[in-house]
C-alpha atoms as a PDB file:
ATOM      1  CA  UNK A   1      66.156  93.863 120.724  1.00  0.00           C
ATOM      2  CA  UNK A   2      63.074  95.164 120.100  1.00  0.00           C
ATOM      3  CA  UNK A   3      59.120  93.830 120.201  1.00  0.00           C
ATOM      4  CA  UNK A   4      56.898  94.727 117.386  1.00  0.00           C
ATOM      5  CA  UNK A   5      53.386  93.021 116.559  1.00  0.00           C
ATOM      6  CA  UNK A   6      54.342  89.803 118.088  1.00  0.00           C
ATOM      7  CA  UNK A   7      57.604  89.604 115.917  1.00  0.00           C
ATOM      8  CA  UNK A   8      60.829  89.918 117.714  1.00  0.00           C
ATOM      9  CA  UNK A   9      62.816  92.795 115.776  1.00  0.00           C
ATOM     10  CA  UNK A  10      66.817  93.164 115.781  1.00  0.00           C
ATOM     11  CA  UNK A  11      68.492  96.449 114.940  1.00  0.00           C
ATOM     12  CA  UNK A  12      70.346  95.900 111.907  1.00  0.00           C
ATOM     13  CA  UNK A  13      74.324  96.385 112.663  1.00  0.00           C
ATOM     14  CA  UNK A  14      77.612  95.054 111.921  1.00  0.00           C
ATOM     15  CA  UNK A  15      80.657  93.960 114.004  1.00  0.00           C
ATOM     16  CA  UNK A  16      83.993  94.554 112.620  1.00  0.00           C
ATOM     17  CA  UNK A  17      87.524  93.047 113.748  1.00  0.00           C
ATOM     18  CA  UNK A  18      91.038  93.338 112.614  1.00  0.00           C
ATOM     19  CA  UNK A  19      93.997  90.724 112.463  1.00  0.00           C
ATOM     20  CA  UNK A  20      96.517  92.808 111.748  1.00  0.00           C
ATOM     21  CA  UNK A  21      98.335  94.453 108.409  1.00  0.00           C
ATOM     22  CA  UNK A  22      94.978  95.001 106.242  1.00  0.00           C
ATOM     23  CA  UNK A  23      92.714  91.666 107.298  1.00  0.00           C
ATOM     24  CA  UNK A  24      89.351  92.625 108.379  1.00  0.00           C
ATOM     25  CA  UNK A  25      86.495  90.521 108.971  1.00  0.00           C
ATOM     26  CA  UNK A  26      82.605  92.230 109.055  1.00  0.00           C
ATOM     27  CA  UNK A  27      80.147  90.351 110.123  1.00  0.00           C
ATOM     28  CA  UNK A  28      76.984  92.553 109.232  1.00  0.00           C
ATOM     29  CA  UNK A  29      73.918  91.034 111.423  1.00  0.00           C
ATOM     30  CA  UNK A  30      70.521  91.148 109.766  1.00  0.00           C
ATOM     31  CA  UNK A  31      68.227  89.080 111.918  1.00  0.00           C
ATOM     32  CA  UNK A  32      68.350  86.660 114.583  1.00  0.00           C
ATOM     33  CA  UNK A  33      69.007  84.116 112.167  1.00  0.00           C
ATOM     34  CA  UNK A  34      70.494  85.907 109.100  1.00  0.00           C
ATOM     35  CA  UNK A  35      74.145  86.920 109.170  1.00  0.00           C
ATOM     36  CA  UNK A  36      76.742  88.136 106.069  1.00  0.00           C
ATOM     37  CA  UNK A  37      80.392  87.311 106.541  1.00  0.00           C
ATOM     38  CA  UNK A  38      82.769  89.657 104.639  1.00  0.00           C
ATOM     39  CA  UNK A  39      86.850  88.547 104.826  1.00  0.00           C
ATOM     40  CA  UNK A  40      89.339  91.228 103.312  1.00  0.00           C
ATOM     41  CA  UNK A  41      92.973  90.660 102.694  1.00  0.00           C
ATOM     42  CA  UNK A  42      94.077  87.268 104.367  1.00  0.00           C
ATOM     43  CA  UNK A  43      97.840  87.522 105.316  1.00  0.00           C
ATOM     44  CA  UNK A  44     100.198  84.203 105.549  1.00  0.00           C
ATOM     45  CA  UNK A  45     102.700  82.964 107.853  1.00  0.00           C
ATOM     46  CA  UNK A  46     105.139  84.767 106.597  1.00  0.00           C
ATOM     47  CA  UNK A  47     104.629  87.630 108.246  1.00  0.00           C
ATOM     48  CA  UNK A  48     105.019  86.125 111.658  1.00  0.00           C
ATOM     49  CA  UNK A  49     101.627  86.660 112.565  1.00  0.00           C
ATOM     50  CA  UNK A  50      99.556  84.080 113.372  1.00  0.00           C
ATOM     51  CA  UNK A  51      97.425  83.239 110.792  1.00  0.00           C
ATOM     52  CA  UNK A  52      93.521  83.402 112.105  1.00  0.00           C
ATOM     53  CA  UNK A  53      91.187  80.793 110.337  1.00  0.00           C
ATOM     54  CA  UNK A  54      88.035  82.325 109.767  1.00  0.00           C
ATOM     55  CA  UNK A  55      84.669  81.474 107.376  1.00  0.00           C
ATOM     56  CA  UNK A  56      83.343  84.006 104.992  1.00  0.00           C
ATOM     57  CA  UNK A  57      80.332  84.133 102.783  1.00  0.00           C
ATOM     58  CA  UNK A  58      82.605  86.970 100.811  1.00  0.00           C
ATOM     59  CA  UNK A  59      86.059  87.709 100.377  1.00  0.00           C
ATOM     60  CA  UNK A  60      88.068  90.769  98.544  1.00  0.00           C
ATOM     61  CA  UNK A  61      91.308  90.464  97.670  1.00  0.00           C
ATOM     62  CA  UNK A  62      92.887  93.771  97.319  1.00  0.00           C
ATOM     63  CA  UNK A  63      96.183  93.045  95.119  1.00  0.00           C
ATOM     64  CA  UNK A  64      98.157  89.412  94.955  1.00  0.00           C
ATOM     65  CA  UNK A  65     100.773  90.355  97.436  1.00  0.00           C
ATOM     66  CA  UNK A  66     100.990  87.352  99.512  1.00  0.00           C
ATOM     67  CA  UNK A  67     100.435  89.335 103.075  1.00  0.00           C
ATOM     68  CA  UNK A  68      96.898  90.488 101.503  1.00  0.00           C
ATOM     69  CA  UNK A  69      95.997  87.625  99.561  1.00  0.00           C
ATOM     70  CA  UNK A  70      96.180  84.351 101.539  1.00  0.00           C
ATOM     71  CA  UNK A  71      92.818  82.756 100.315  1.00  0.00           C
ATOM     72  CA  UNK A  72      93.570  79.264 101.937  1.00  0.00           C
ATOM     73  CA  UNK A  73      93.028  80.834 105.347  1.00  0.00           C
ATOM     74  CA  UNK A  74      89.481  81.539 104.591  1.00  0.00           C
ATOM     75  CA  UNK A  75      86.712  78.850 105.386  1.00  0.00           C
ATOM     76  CA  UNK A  76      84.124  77.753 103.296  1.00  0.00           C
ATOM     77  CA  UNK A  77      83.286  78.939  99.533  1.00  0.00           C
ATOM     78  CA  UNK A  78      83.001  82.223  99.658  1.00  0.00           C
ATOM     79  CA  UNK A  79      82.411  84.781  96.806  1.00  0.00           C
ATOM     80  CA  UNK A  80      85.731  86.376  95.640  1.00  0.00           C
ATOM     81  CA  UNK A  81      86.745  89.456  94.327  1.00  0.00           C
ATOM     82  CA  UNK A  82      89.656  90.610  93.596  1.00  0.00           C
ATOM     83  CA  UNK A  83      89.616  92.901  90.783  1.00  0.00           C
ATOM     84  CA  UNK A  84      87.697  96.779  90.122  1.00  0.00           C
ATOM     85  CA  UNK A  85      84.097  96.508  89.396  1.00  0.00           C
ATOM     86  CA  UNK A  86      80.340  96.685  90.455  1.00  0.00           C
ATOM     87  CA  UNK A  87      79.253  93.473  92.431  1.00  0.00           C
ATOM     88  CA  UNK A  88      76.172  92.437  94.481  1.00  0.00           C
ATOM     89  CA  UNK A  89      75.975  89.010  96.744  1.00  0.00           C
ATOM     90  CA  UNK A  90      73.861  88.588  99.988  1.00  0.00           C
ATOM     91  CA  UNK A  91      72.794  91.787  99.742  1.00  0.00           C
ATOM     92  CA  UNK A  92      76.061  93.454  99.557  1.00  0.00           C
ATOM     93  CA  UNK A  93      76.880  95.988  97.486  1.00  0.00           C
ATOM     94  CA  UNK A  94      80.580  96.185  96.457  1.00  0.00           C
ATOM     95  CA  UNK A  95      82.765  98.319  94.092  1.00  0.00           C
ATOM     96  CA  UNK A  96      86.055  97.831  93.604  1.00  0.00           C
ATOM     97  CA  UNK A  97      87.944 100.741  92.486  1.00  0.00           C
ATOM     98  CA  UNK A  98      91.641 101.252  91.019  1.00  0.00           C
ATOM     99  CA  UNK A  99      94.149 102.434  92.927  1.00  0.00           C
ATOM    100  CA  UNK A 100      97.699 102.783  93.001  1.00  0.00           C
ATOM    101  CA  UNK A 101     100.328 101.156  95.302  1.00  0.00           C
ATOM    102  CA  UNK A 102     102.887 104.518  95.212  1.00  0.00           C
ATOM    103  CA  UNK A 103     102.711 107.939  94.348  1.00  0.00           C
ATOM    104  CA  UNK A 104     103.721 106.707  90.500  1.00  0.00           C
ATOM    105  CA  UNK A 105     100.705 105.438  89.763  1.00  0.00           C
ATOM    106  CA  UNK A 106     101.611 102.239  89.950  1.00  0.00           C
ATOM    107  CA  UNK A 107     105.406 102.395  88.387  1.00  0.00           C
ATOM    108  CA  UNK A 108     107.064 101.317  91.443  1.00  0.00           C
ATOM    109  CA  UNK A 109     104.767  98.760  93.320  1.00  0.00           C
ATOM    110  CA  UNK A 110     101.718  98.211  90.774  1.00  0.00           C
ATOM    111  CA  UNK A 111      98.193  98.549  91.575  1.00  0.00           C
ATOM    112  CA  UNK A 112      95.786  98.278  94.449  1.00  0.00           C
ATOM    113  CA  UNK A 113      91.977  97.497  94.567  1.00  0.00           C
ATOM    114  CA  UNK A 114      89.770 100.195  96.887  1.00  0.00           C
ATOM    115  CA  UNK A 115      86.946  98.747  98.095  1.00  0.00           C
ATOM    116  CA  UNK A 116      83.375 100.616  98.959  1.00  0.00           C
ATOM    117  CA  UNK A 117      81.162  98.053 100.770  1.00  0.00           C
ATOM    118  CA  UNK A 118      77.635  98.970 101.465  1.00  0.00           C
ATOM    119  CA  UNK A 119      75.911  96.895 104.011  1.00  0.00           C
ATOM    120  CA  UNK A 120      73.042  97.343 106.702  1.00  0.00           C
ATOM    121  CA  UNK A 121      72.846 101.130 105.245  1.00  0.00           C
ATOM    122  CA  UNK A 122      76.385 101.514 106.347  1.00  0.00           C
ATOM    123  CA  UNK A 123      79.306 102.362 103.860  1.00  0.00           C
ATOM    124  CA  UNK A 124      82.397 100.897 104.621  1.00  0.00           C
ATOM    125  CA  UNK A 125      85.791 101.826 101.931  1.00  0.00           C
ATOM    126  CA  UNK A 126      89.266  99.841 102.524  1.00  0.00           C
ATOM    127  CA  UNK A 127      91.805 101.787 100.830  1.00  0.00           C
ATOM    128  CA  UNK A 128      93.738  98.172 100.293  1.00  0.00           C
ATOM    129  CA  UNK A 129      97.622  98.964 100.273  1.00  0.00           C
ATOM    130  CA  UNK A 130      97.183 102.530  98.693  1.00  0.00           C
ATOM    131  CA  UNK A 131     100.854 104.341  98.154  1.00  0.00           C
ATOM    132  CA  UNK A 132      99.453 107.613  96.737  1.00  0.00           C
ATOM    133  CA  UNK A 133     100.203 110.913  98.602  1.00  0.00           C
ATOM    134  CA  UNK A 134      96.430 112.193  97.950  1.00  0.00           C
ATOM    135  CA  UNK A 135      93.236 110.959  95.827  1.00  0.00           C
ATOM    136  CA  UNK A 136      92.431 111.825  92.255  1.00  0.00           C
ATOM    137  CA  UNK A 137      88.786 113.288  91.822  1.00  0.00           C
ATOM    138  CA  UNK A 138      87.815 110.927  89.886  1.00  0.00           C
ATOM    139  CA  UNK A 139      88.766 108.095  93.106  1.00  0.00           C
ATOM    140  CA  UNK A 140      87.008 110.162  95.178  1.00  0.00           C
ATOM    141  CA  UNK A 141      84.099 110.412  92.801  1.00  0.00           C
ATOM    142  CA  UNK A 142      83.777 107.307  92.915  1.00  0.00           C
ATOM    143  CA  UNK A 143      83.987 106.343  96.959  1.00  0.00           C
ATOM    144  CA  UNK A 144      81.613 109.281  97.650  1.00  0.00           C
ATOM    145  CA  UNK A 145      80.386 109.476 101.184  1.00  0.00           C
ATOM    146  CA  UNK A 146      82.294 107.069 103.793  1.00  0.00           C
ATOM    147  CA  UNK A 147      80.957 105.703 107.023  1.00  0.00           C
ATOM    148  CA  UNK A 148      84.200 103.703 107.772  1.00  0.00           C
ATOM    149  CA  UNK A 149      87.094 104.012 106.461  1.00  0.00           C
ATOM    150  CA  UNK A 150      90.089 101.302 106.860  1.00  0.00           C
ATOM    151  CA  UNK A 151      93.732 103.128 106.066  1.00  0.00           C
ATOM    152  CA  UNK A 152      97.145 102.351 106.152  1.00  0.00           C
ATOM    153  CA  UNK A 153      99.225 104.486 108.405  1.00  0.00           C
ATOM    154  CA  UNK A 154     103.080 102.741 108.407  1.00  0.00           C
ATOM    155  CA  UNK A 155     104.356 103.974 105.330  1.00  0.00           C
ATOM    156  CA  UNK A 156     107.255 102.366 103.692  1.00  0.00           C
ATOM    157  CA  UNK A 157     104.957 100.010 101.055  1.00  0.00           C
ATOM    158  CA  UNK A 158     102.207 102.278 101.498  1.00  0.00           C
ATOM    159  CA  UNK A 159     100.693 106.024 102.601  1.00  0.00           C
ATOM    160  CA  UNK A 160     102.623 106.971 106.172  1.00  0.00           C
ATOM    161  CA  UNK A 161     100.951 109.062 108.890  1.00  0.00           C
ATOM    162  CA  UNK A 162     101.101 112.514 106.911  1.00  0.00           C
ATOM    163  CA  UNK A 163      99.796 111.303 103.836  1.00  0.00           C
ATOM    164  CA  UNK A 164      97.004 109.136 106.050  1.00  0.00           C
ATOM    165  CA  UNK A 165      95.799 112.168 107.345  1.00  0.00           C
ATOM    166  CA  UNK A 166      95.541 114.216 103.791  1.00  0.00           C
ATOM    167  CA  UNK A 167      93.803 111.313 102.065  1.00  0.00           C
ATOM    168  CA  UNK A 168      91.206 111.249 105.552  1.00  0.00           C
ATOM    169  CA  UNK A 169      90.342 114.748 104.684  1.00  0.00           C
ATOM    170  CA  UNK A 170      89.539 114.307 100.877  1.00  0.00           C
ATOM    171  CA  UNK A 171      86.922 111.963 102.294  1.00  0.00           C
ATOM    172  CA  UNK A 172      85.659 112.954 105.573  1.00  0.00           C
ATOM    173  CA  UNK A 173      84.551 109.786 107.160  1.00  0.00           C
ATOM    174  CA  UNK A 174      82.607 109.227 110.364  1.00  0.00           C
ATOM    175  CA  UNK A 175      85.474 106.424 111.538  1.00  0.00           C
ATOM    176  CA  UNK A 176      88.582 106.187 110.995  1.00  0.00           C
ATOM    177  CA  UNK A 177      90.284 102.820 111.300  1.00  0.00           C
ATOM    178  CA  UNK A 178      94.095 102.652 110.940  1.00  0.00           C
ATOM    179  CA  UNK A 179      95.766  99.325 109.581  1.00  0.00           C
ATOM    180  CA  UNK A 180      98.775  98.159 108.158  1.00  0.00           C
ATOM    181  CA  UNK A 181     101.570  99.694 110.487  1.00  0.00           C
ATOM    182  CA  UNK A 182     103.863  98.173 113.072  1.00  0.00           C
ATOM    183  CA  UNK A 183     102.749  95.795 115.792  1.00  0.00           C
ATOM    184  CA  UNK A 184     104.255  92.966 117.914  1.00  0.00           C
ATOM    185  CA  UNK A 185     105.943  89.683 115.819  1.00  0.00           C
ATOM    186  CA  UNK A 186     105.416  91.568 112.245  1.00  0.00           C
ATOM    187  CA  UNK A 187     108.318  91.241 110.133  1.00  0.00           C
ATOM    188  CA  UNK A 188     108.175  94.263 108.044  1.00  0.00           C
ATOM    189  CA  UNK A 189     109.616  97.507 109.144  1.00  0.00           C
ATOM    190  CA  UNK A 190     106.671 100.142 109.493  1.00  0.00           C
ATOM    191  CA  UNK A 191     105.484 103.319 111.459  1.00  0.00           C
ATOM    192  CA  UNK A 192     103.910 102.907 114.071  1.00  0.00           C
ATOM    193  CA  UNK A 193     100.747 103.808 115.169  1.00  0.00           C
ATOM    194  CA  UNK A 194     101.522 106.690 117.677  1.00  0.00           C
ATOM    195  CA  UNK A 195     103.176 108.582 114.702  1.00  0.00           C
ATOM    196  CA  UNK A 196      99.427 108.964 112.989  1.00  0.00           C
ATOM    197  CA  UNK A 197      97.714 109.779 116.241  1.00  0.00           C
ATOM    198  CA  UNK A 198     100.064 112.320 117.170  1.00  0.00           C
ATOM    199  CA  UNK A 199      99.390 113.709 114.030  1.00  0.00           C
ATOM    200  CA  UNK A 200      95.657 113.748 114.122  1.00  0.00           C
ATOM    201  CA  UNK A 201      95.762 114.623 117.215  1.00  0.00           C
ATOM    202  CA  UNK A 202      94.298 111.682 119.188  1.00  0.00           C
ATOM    203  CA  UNK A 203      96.942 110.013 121.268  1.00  0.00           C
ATOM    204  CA  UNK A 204      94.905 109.171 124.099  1.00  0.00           C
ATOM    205  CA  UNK A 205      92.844 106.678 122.448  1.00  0.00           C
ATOM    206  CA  UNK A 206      92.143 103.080 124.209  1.00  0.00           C
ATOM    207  CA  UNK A 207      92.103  99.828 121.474  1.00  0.00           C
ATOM    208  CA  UNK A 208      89.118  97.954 121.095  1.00  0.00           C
ATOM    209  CA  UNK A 209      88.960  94.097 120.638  1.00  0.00           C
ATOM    210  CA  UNK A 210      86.100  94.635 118.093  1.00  0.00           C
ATOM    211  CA  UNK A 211      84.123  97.276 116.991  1.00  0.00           C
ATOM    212  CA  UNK A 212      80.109  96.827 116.765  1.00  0.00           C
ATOM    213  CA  UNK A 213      78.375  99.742 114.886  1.00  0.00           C
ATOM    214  CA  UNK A 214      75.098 100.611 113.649  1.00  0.00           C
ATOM    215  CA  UNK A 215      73.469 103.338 111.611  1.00  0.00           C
ATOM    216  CA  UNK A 216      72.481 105.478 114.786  1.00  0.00           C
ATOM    217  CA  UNK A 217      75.831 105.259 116.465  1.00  0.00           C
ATOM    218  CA  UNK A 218      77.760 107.154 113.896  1.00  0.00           C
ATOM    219  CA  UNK A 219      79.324 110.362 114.849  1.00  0.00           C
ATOM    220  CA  UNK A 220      77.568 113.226 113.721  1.00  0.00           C
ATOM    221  CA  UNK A 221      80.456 115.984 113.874  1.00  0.00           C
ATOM    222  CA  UNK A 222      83.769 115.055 113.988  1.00  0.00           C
ATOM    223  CA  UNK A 223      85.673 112.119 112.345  1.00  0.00           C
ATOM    224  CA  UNK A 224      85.953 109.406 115.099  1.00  0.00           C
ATOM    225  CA  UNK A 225      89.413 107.108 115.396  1.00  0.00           C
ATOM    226  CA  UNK A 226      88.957 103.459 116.350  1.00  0.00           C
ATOM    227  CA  UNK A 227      92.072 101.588 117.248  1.00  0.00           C
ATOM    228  CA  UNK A 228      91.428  97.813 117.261  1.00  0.00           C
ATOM    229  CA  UNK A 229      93.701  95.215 118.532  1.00  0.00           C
ATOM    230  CA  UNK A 230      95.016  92.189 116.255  1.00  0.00           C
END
């Protein structure tokens, strides 16, 4: 924190958790007393996760699966979203784009919501449960550049490690943040995560409880992978 002409200043920055499958919280941190609470894709107890109760001021809904769409678990009254579209709230700008959840546009499992959040000059995309081997150009159109990019890596329901890594190199984010892949107590069958870092890569990487980013702190070169911990 910062002094300037009697004012105190705070850098403007974001933290951002995960609770497993594709639930993400980002809490983007304006001023000492201003702060914007984004929730996407709640999960429910049948997973056999435990379900985290947490507050948001906003909250995107991906598709109506019921491990990405528990809105109960959310506190409060936040602003939903759950279908493709321009939206602004708090300052947030957020566009939800169609995807597909297999590589038949949407034959076999149906459809998906992308979203592209902009907040604190930061772009943040969550791919939602996206099936397809690679991106259309008119998808990628659409996200244009990526800060941070949330991906599922497990395959089965969605894209695996191989296709993970194709889709991360249509974009070319800064950060790459796997989700949706096996961990302890899920029920579903997935990948796990070693099967995407070996492929990009980056096996000796050490999970983080949170991540806390800002505009200076992205990478510069080459794409950074963040593993958080449910």
């Amino acid at each position: 924190m910062q002094e300037e002409r009697g004012c105190d200043r705070i850098e403007k920055s974001m933290v951002i958790k995960w609770y497993g499958q594709s639930f993400f919280e980002i809490r983007a941190k304006r001023s000492k007393q201003e702060e914007v609470k984004i929730a996407i894709d709640p999960f429910d107890e049948t997973l056999g996760l435990k379900v985290p109760k947490i507050e948001a001021d906003i909250l995107l809904i991906t598709h109506s699966h019921k491990d990405h769409s528990n809105k109960k678990a959310i506190l409060g009254t936040p602003f939903l979203i759950e279908t493709p579209g321009e939206y602004e709230t708090k300052g947030v700008f957020i566009k939800g784009i169609r995807g597909f959840h297999d590589n038949a546009e949407g034959k076999e499992r149906g459809v998906t919501t992308i979203y592209k959040i902009e907040v604190e000059e930061m772009k943040v995309c969550h791919l939602g449960d996206i099936g397809q081997k690679e991106l259309k150009e008119e998808q990628l159109e659409e996200i244009g550049e990526v800060d941070v990019l949330m991906i599922p890596v497990g395959g089965i329901f969605t894209t695996g490690p191989k296709e993970a890594a194709n889709i991360i190199s249509q974009i070319e984010p800064k950060i790459v943040i796997p989700m949706h892949y096996k961990i302890p107590k899920l029920k579903l069958n997935l990948e796990p995560l070693e099967k995407f870092l070996k492929i990009m890569g980056r096996e000796e990487i050490e999970p983080q409880k949170k991540l806390k980013i800002s505009l200076k702190d992205l990478p510069k070169e080459e794409t950074e992978i963040v593993v958080l911990k449910p």
